[in-house]
N, C-alpha and C. Protein backbone atom coordinates (compact mmCIF):
# COMPACT_ATOMS: atom_id res chain seq x y z
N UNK A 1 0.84 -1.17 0.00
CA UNK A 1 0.00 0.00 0.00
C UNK A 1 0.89 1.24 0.00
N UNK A 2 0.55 2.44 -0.92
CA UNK A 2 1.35 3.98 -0.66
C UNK A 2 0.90 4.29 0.03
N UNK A 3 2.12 4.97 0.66
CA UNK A 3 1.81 5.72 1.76
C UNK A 3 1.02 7.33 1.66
N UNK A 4 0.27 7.40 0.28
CA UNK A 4 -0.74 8.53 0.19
C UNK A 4 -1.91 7.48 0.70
N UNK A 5 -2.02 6.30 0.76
CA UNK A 5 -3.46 5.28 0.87
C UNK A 5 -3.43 5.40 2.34
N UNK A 6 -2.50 5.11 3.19
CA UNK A 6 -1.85 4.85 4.44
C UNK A 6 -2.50 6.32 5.05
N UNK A 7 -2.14 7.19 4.68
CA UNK A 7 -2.49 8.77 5.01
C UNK A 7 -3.98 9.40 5.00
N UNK A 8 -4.62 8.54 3.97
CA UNK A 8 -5.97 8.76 3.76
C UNK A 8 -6.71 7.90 4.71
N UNK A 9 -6.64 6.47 5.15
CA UNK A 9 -7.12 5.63 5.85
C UNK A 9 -6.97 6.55 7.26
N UNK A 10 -5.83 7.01 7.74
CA UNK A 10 -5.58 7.44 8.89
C UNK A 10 -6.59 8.84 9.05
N UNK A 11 -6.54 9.19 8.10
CA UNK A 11 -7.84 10.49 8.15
C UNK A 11 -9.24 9.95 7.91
N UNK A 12 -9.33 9.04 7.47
CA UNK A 12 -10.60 8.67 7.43
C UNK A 12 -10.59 8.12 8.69
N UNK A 13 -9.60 7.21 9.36
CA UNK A 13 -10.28 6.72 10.68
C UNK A 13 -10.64 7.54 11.87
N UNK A 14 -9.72 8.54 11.93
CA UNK A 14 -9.85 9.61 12.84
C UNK A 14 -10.98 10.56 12.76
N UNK A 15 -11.63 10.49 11.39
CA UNK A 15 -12.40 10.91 11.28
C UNK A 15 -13.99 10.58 12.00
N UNK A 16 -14.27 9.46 11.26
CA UNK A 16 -15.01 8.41 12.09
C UNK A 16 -15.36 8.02 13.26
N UNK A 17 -14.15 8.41 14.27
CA UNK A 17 -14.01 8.27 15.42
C UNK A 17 -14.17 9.01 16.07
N UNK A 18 -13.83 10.82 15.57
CA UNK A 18 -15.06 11.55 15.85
C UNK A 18 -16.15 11.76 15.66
N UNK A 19 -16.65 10.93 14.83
CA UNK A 19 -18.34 10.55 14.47
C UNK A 19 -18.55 9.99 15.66
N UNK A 20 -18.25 9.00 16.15
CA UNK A 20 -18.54 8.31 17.14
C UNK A 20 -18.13 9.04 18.74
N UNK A 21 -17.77 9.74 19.11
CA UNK A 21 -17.68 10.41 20.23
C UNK A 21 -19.08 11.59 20.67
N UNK A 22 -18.74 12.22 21.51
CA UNK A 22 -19.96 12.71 22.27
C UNK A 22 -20.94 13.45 21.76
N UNK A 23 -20.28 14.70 21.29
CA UNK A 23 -21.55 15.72 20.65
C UNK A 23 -22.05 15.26 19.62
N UNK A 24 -21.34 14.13 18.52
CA UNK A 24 -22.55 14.09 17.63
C UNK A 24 -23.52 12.94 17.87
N UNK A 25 -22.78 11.65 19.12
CA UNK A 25 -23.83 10.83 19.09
C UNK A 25 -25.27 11.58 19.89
N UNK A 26 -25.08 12.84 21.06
CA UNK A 26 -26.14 13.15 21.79
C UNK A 26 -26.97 13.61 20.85
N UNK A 27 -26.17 14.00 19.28
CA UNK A 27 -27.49 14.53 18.30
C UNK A 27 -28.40 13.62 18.40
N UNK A 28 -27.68 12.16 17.78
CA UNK A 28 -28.92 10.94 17.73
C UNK A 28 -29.32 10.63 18.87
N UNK A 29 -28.96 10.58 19.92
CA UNK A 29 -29.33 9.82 21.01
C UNK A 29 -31.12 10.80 21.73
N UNK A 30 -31.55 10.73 20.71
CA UNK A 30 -33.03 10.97 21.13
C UNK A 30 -33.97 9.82 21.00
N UNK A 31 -35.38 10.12 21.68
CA UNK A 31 -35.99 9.36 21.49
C UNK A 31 -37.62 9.14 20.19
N UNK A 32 -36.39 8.88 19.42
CA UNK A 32 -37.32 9.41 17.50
C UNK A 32 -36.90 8.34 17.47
N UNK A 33 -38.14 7.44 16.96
CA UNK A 33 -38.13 6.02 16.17
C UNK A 33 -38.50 6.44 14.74
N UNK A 34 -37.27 5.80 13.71
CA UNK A 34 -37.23 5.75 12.33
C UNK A 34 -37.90 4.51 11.58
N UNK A 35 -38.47 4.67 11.37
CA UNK A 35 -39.18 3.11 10.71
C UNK A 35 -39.43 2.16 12.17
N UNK A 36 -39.37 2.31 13.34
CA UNK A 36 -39.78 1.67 13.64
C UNK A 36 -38.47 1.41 14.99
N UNK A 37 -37.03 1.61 14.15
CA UNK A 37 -35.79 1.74 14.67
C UNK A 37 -35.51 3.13 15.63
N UNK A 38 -34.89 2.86 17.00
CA UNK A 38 -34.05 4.08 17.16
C UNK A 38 -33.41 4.70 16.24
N UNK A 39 -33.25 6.22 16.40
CA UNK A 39 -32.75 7.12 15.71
C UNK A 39 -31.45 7.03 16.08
N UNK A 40 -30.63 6.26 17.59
CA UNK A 40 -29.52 6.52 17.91
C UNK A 40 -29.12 5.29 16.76
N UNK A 41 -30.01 3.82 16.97
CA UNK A 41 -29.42 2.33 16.22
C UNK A 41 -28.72 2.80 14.66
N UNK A 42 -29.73 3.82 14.12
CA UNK A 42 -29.72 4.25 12.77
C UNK A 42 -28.27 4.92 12.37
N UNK A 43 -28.16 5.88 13.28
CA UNK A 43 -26.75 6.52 13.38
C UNK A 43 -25.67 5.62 13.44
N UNK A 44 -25.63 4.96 14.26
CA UNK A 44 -24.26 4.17 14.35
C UNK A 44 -24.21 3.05 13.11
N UNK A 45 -25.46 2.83 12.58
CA UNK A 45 -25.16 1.73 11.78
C UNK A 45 -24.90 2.63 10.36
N UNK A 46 -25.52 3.47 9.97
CA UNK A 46 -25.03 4.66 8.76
C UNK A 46 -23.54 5.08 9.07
N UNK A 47 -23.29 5.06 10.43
CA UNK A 47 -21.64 5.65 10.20
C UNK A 47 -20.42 4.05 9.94
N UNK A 48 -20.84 3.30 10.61
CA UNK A 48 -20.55 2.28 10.76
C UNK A 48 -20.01 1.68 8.62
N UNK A 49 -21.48 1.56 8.22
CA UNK A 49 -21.63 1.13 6.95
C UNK A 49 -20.47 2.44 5.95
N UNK A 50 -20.72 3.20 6.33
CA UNK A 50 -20.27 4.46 5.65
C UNK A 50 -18.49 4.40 5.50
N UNK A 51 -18.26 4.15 6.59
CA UNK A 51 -16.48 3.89 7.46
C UNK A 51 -16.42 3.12 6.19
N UNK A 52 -17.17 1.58 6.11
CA UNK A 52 -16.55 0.34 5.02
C UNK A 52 -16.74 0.60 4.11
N UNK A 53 -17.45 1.28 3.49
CA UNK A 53 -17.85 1.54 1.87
C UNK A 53 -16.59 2.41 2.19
N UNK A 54 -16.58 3.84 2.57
CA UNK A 54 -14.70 4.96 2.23
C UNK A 54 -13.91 4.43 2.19
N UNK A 55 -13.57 3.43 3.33
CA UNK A 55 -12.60 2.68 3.66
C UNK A 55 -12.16 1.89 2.17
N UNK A 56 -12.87 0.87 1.67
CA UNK A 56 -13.49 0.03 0.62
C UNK A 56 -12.82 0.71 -0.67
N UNK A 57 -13.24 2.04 -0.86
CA UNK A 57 -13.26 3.05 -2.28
C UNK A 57 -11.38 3.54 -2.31
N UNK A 58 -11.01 3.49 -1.10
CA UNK A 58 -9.83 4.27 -1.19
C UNK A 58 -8.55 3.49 -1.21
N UNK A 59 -9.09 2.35 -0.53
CA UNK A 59 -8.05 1.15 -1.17
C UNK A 59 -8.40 0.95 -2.24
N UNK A 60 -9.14 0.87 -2.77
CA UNK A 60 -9.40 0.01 -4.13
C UNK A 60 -9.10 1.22 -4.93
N UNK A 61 -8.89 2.67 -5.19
CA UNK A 61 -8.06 3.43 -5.73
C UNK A 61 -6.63 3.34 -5.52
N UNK A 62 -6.46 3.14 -4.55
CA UNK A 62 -4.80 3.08 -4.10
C UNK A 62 -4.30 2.14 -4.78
N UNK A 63 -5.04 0.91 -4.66
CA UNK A 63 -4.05 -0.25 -5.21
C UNK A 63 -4.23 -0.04 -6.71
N UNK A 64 -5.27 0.60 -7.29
CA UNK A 64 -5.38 0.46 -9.07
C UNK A 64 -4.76 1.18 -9.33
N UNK A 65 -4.11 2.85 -8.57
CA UNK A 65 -3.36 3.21 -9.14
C UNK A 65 -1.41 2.50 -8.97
N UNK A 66 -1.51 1.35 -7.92
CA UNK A 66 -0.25 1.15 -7.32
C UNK A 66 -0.01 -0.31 -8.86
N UNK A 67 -0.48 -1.03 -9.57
CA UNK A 67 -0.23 -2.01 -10.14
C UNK A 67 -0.87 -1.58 -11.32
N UNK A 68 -0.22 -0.81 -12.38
CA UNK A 68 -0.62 -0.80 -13.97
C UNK A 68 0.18 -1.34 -14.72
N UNK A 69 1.61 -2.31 -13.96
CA UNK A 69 1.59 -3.25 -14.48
C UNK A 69 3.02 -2.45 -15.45
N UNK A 70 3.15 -1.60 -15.37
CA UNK A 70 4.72 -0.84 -15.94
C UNK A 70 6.00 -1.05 -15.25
């Protein structure tokens, strides 16, 4: 992996991880049912899903640009 992929993962995780800390979970942490779901369940699983899909997109750029095979 380059270490521009390495650099991006590390900002994306840090990122994330302030998703997950205080002020923005007390946004969700009300009591609003979404379909039926907590509004907090909804949050964590949208950030959650969100992390693996970026995560997902930026390796899979990294490595297509790391092997063209020249």
């Amino acid at each position: 992996m380059s270490k521009k992929v390495v650099t991006y993962l590390t900002v994306i995780f840090v990122a994330f991880a302030l998703a997950l800390h205080y002020p923005f979970i007390a946004i969700a942490n009300k009591p609003i049912l979404v379909y039926g779901f907590p509004a907090f369940l909804i949050y964590l699983t949208f950030v959650w899903v969100l992390l693996i899909v970026v995560g997902f997109l930026v390796v899979r750029k990294g490595t297509s640009d790391d092997t063209h095979g020249y």
